[in-house]
Every structure is written in C-alpha cells, then in structure tokens.
N, C-alpha and C. Protein backbone atom coordinates (compact mmCIF):
# COMPACT_ATOMS: atom_id res chain seq x y z
N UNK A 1 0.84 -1.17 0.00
CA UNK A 1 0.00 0.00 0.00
C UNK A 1 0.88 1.23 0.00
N UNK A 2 0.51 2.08 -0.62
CA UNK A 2 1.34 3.44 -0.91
C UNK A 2 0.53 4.87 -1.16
N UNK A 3 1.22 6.02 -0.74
CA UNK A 3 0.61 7.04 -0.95
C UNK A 3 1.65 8.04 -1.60
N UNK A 4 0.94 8.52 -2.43
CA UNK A 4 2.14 9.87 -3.11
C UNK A 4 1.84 10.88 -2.44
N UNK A 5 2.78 11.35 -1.74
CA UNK A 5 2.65 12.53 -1.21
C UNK A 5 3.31 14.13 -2.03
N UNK A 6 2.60 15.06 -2.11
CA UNK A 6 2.72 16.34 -2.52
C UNK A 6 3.97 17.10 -1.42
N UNK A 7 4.84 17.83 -1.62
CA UNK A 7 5.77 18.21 -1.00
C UNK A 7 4.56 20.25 -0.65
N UNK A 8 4.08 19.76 0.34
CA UNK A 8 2.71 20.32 0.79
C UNK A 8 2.49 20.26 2.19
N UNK A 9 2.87 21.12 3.27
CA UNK A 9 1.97 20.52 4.44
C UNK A 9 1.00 19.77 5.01
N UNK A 10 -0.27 20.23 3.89
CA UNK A 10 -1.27 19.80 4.27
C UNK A 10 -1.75 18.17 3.75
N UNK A 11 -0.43 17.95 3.61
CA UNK A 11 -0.54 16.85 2.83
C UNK A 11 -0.01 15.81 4.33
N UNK A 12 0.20 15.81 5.01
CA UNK A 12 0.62 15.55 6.37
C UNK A 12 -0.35 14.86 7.30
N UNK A 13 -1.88 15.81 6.95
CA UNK A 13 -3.02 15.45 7.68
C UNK A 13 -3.77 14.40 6.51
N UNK A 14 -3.47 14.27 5.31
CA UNK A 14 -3.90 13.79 4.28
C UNK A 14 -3.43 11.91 4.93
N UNK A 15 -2.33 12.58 4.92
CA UNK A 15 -1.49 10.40 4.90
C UNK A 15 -1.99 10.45 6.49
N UNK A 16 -2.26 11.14 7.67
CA UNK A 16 -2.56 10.28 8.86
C UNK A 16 -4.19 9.92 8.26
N UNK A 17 -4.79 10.45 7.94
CA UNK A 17 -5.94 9.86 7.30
C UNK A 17 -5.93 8.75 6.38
N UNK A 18 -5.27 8.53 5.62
CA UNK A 18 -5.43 7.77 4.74
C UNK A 18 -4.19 6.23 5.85
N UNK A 19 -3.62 6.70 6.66
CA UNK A 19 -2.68 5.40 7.64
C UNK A 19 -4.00 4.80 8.07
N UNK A 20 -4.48 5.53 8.94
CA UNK A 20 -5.91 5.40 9.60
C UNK A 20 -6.79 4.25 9.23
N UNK A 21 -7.39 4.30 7.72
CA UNK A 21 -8.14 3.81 7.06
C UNK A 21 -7.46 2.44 6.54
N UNK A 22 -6.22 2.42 6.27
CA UNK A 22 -5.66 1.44 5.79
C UNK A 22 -5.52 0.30 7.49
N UNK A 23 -4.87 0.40 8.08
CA UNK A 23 -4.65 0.23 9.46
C UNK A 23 -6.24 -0.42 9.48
N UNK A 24 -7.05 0.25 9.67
CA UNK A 24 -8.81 -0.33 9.90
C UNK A 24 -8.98 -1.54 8.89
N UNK A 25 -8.81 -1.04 8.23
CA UNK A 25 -9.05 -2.09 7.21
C UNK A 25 -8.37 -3.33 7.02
N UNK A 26 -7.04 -3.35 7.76
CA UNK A 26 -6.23 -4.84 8.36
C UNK A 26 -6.23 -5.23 9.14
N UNK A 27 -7.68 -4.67 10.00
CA UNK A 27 -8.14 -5.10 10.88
C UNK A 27 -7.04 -4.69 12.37
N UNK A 28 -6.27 -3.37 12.33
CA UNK A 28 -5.82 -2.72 13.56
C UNK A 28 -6.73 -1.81 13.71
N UNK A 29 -7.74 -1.92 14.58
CA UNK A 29 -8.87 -1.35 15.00
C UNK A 29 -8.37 0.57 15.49
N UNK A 30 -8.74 1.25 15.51
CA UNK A 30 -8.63 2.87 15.97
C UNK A 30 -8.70 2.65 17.30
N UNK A 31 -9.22 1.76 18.07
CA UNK A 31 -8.91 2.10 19.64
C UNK A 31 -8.02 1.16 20.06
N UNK A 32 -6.96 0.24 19.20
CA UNK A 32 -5.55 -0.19 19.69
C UNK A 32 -4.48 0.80 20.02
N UNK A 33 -3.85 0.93 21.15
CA UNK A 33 -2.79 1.50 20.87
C UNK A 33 -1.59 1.83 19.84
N UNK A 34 -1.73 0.84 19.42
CA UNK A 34 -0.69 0.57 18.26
C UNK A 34 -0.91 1.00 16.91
N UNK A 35 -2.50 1.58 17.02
CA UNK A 35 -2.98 2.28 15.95
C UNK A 35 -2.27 3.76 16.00
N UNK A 36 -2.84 4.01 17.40
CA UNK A 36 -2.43 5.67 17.00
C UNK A 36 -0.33 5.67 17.41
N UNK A 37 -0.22 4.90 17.43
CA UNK A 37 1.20 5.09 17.90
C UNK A 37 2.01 4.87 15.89
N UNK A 38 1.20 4.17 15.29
CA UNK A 38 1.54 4.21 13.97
C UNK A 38 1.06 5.59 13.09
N UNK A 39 0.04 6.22 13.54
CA UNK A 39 -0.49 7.06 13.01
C UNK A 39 0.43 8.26 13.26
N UNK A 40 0.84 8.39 14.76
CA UNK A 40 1.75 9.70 14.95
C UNK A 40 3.41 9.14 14.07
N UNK A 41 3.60 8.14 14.17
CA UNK A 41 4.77 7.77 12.90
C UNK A 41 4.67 8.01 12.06
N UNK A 42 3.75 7.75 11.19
CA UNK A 42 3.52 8.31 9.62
C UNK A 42 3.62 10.27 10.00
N UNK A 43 2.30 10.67 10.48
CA UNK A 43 2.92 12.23 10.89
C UNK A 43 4.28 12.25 10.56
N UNK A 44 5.01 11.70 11.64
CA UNK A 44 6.16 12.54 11.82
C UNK A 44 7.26 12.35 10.69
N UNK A 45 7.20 11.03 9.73
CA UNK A 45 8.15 10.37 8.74
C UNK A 45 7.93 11.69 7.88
N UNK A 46 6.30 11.26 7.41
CA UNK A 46 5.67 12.45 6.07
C UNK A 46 6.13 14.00 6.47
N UNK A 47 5.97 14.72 7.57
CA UNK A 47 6.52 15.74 7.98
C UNK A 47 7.82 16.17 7.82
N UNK A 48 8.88 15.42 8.27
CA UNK A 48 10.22 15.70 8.01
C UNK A 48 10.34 15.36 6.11
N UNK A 49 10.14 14.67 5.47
CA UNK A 49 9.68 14.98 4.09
C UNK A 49 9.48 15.58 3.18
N UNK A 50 8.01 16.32 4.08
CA UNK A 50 7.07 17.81 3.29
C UNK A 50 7.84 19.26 4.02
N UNK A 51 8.77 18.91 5.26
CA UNK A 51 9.06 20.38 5.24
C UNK A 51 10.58 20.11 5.06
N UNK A 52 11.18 19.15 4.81
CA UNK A 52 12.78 19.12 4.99
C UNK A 52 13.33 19.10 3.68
N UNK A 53 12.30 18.11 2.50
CA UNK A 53 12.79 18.27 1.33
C UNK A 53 12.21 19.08 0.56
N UNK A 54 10.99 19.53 1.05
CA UNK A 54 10.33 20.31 -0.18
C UNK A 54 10.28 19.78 -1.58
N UNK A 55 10.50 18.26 -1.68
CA UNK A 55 10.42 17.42 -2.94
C UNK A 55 8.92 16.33 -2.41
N UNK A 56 8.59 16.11 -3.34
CA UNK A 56 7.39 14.86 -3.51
C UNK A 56 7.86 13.23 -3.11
N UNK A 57 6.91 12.61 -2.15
CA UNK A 57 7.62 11.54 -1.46
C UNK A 57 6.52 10.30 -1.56
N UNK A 58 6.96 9.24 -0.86
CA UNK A 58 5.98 8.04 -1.33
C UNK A 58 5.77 7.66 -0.18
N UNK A 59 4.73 7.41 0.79
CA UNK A 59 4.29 6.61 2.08
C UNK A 59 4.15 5.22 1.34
N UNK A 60 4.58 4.37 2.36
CA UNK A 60 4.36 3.15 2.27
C UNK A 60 3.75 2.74 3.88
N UNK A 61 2.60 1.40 3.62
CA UNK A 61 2.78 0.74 5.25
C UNK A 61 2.61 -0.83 4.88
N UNK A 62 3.32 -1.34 5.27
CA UNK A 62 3.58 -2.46 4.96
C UNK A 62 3.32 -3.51 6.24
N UNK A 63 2.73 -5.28 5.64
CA UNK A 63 1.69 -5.45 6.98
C UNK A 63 2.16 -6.93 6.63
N UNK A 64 3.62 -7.05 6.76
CA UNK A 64 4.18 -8.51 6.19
C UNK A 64 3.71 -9.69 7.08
N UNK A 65 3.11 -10.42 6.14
CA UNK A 65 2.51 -11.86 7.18
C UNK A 65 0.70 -11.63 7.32
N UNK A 66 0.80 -10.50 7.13
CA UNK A 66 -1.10 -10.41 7.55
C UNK A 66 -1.54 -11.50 6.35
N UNK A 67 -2.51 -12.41 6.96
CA UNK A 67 -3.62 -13.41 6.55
C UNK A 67 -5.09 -12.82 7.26
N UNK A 68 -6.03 -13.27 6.54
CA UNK A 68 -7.47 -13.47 7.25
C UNK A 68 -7.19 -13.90 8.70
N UNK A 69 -6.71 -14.37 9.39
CA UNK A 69 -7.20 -15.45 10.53
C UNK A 69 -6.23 -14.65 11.49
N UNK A 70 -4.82 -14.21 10.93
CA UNK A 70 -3.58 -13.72 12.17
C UNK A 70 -3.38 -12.70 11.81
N UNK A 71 -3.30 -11.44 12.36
CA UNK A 71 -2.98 -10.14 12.01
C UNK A 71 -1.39 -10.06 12.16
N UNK A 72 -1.04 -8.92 11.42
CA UNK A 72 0.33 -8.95 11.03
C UNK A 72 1.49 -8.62 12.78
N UNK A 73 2.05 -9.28 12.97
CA UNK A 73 3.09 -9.05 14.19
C UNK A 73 3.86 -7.70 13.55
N UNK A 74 4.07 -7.35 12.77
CA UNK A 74 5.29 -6.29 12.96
C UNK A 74 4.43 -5.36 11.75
N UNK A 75 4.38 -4.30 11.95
CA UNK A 75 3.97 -3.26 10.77
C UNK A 75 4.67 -2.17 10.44
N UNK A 76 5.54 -1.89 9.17
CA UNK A 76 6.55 -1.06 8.70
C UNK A 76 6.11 -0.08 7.70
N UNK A 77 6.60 0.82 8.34
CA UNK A 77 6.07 2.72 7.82
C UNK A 77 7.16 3.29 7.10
N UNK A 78 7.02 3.50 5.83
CA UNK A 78 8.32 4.07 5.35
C UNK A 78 7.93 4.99 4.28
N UNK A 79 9.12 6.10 4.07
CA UNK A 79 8.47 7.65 3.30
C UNK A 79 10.21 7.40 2.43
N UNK A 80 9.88 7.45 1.38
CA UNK A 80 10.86 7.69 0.24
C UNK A 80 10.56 9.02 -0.20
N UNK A 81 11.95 9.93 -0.39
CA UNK A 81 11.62 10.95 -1.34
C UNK A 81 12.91 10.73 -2.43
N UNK A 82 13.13 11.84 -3.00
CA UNK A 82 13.90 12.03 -3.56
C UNK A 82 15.02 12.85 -3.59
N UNK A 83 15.88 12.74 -2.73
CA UNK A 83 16.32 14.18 -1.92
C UNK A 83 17.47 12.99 -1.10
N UNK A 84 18.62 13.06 -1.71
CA UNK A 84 19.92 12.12 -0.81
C UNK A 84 20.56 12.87 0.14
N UNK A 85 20.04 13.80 0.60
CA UNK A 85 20.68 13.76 2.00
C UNK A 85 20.59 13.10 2.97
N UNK A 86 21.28 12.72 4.05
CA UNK A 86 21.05 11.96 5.20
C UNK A 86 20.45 12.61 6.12
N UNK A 87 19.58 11.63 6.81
CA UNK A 87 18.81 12.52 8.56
C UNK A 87 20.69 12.67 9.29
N UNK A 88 20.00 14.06 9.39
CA UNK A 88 21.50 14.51 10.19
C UNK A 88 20.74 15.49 11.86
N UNK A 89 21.57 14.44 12.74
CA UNK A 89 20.84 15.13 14.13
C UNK A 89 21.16 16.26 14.12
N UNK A 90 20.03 16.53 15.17
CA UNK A 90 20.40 18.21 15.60
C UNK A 90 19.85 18.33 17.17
N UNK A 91 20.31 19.00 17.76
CA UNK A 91 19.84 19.24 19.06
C UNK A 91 18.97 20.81 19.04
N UNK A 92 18.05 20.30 20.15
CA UNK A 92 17.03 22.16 20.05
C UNK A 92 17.05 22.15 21.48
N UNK A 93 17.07 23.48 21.68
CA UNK A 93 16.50 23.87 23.03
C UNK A 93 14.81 23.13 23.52
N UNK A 94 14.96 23.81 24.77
CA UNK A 94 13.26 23.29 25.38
C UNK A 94 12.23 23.86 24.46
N UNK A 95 12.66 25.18 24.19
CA UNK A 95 11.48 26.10 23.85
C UNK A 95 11.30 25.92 22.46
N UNK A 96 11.45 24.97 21.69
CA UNK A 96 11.98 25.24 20.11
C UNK A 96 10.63 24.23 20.38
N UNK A 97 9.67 24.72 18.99
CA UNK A 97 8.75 24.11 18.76
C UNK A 97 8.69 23.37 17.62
N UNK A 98 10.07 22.86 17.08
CA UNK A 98 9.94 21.47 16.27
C UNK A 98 11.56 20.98 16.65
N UNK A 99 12.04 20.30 15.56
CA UNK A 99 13.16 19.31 15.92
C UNK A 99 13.21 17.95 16.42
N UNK A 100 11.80 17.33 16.93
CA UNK A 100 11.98 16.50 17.95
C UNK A 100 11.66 15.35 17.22
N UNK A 101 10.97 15.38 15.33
CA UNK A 101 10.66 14.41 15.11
C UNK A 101 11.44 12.83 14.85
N UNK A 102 12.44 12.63 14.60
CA UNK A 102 13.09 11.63 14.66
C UNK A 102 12.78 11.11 16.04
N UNK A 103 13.37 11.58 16.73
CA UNK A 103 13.86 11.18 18.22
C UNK A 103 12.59 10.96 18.73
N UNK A 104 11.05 10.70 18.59
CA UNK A 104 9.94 10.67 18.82
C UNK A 104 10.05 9.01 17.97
N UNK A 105 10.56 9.21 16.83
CA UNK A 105 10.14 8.03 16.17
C UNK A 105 11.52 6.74 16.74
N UNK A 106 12.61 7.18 17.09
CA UNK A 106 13.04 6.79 18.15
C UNK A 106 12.55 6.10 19.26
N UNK A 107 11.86 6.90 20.21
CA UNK A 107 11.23 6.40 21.19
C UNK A 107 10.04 5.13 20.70
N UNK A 108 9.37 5.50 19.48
CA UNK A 108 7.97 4.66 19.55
C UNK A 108 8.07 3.44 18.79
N UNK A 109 9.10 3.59 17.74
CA UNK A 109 9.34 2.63 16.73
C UNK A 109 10.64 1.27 17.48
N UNK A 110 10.11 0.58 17.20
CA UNK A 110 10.59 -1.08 17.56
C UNK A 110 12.17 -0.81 17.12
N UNK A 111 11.99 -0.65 15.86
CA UNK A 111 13.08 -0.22 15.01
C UNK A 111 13.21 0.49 14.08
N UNK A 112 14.23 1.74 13.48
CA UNK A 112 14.00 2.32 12.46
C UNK A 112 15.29 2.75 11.96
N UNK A 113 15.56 3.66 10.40
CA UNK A 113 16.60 3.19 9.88
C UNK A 113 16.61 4.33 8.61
N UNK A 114 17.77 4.29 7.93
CA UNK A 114 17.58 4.80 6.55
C UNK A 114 18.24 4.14 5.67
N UNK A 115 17.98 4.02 4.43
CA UNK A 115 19.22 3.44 3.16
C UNK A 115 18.49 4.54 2.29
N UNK A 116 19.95 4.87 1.52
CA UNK A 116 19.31 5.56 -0.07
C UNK A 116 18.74 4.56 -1.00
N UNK A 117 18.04 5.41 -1.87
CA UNK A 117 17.19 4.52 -2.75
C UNK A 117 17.46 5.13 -4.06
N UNK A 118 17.88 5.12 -5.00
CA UNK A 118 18.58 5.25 -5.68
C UNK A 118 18.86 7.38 -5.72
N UNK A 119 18.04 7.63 -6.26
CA UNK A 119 18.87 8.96 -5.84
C UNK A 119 18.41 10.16 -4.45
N UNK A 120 17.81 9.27 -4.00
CA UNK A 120 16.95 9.83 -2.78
C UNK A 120 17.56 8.83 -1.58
N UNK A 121 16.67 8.73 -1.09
CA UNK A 121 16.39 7.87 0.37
C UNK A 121 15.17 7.82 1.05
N UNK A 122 15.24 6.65 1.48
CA UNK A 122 14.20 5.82 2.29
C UNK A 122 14.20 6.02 4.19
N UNK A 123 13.28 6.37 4.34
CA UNK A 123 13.78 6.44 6.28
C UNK A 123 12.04 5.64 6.31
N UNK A 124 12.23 4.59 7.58
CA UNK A 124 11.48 3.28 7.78
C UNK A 124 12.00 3.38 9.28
N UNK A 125 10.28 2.84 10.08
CA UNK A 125 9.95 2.06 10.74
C UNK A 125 9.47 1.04 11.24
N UNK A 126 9.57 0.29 12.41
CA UNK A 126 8.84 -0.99 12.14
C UNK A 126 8.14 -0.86 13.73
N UNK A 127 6.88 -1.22 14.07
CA UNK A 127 6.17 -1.44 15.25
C UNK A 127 5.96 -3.21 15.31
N UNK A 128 6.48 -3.46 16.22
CA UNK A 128 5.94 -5.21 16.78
C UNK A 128 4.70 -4.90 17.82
N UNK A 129 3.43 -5.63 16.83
CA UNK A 129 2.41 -5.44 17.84
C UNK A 129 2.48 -6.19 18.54
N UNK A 130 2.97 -6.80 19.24
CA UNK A 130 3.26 -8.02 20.00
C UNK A 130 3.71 -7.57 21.55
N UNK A 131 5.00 -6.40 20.89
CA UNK A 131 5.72 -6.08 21.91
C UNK A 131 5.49 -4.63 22.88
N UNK A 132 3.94 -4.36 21.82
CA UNK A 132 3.47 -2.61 22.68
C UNK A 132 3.03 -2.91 24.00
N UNK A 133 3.71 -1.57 24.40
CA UNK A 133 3.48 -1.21 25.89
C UNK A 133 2.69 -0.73 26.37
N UNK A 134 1.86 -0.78 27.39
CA UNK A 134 0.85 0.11 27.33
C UNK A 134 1.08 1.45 27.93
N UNK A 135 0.07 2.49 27.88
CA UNK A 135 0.52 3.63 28.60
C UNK A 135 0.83 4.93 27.52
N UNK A 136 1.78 6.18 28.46
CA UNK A 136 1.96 6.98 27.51
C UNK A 136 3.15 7.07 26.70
N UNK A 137 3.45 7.98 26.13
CA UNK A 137 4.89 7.71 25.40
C UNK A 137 6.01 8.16 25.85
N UNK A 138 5.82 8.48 27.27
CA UNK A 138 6.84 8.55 28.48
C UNK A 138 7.15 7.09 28.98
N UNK A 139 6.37 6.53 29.18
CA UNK A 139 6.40 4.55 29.23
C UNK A 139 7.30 4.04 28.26
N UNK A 140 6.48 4.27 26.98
CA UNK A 140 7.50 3.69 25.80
C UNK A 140 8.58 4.00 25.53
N UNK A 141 9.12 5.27 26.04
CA UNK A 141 10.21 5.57 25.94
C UNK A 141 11.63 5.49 27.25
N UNK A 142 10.86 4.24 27.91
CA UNK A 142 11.74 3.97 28.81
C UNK A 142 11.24 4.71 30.36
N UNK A 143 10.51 5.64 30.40
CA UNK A 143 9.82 5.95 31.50
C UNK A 143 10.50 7.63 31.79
N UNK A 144 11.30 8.25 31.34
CA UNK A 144 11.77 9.20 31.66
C UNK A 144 11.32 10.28 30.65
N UNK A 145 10.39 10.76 30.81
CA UNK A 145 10.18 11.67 29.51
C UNK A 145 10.75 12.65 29.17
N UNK A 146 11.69 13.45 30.01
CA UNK A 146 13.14 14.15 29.25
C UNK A 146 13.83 13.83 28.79
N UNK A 147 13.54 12.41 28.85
CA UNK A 147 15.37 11.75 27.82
C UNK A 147 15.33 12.60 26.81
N UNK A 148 14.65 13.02 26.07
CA UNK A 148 15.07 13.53 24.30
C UNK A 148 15.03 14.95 24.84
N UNK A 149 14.83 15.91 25.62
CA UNK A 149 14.54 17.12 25.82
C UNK A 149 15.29 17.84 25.18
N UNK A 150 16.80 17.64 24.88
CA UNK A 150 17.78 18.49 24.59
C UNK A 150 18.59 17.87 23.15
N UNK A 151 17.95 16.77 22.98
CA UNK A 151 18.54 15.87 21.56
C UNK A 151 17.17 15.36 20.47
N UNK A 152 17.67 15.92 19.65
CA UNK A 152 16.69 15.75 17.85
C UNK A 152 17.29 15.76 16.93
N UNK A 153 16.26 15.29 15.95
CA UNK A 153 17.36 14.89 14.70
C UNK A 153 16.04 15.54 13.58
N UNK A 154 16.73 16.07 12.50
CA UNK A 154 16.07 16.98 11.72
C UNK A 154 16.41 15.58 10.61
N UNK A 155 15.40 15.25 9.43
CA UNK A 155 15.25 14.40 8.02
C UNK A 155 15.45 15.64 7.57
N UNK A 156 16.63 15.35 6.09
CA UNK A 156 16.74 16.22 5.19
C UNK A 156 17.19 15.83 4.10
C-alpha cells in the first residue's frame, strides 16, 4: 500500500488519514494503541519529508505476514523521497517548537533506519504489535520523559 505525497503541508493530515483507514481495514482497529502510535509515525516520517525536502515523497505501510485469521506481528512505515541527503541530528532547546521528530520516532518505533534509494532515500519504521506497551509515550520511551529534551534529529 502506498501514498504519493505532494511536497505540501497539508498533505501531512492527508497520509494520517489515509494510515488510519488502511490500518482499519487490516483489521488494527482505531482504539488499539498501536494504531495511533503508527499514526503519529507516519505524521512525523511524512513531515520531516514535506518540510525538509520540499520534494514529492511516497508513504508506504507495509503489513508482512497479515492473513485473514492472524494479524500482522510487525507493521513497517516508510516515506521515500527524492532528496539524498542523510537525517542529520540536531539538538534544540526546550522552547523550540519542532526538531523533535526523529527522536519521537526513536522512542515509539521497535526499530528504524535509513538506506538511499537510488537517488533519494528511504527512512522506515517498524512497530511489533506483540511487543506494545501500554501507557503513555513517556512509558514507551523507557519511563523518563526528558530523555530527548535536549537531543533531535532533523530528516533532510
């Protein structure tokens, strides 16, 4: 499953809608946790994307193993653009009202990653529904919710 995304803000609220619907429809219901914890992933992938490259990008969510009968154990979120730079960290102050998206997808994602794709690059996550925690994303992130306060990483 895939979405073309417009190098557009509002194209941001477009793919959590359209994660949403797809997600429902493989039967990860909207009141699992693991729904909206995929939903603020896509946000934040498509975001660093639409404002970092200002180029046109591709959502993917991928639901390897889903059958009728067993829902998929691991579900992988990934935004290709076209734009080879590497996610290169950055640190922000408290008061800085962005920067934090990597390091969010950090905290929530099982695992995540980048490779170039031929003249761009790929940045991917993966959620194990198996292994969600319950609670907030101070929990999932190990229980200390300042860990990232002073460390972020900007996609570019």
């Amino acid at each position: 499953m895939q979405l073309e995304i417009r190098p557009d803000p509002a194209e941001v609220g477009r793919a959590r809608k359209w994660a949403r619907s797809r997600l429902d429809g493989l039967g990860i219901a909207a009141d699992e946790p693991v729904a909206e914890t995929l939903v603020l992933l896509v946000s934040e992938l498509v975001t660093n994307a639409v404002v970092h490259t200002g180029r046109p990008a591709v959502l993917r969510l991928s639901l390897p193993g889903t059958q009728a009968t067993a829902p998929a154990p691991t579900v992988r979120v990934e935004v290709t653009d076209t734009c080879s730079r590497a996610p290169v960290p950055r640190c922000v102050g408290g008061d800085a009202t962005g920067g934090r998206g990597l390091a969010l997808v950090d905290c929530l994602a099982d695992r995540w990653g980048w490779s170039r794709e031929g003249t761009g690059k790929s940045i991917w996550c993966e959620v194990d529904r198996s292994a969600r925690r319950e609670g907030s994303a101070a929990v999932a992130c190990g229980g200390d919710p300042s860990a990232y306060d002073d460390f972020a990483f900007e996609a570019v």
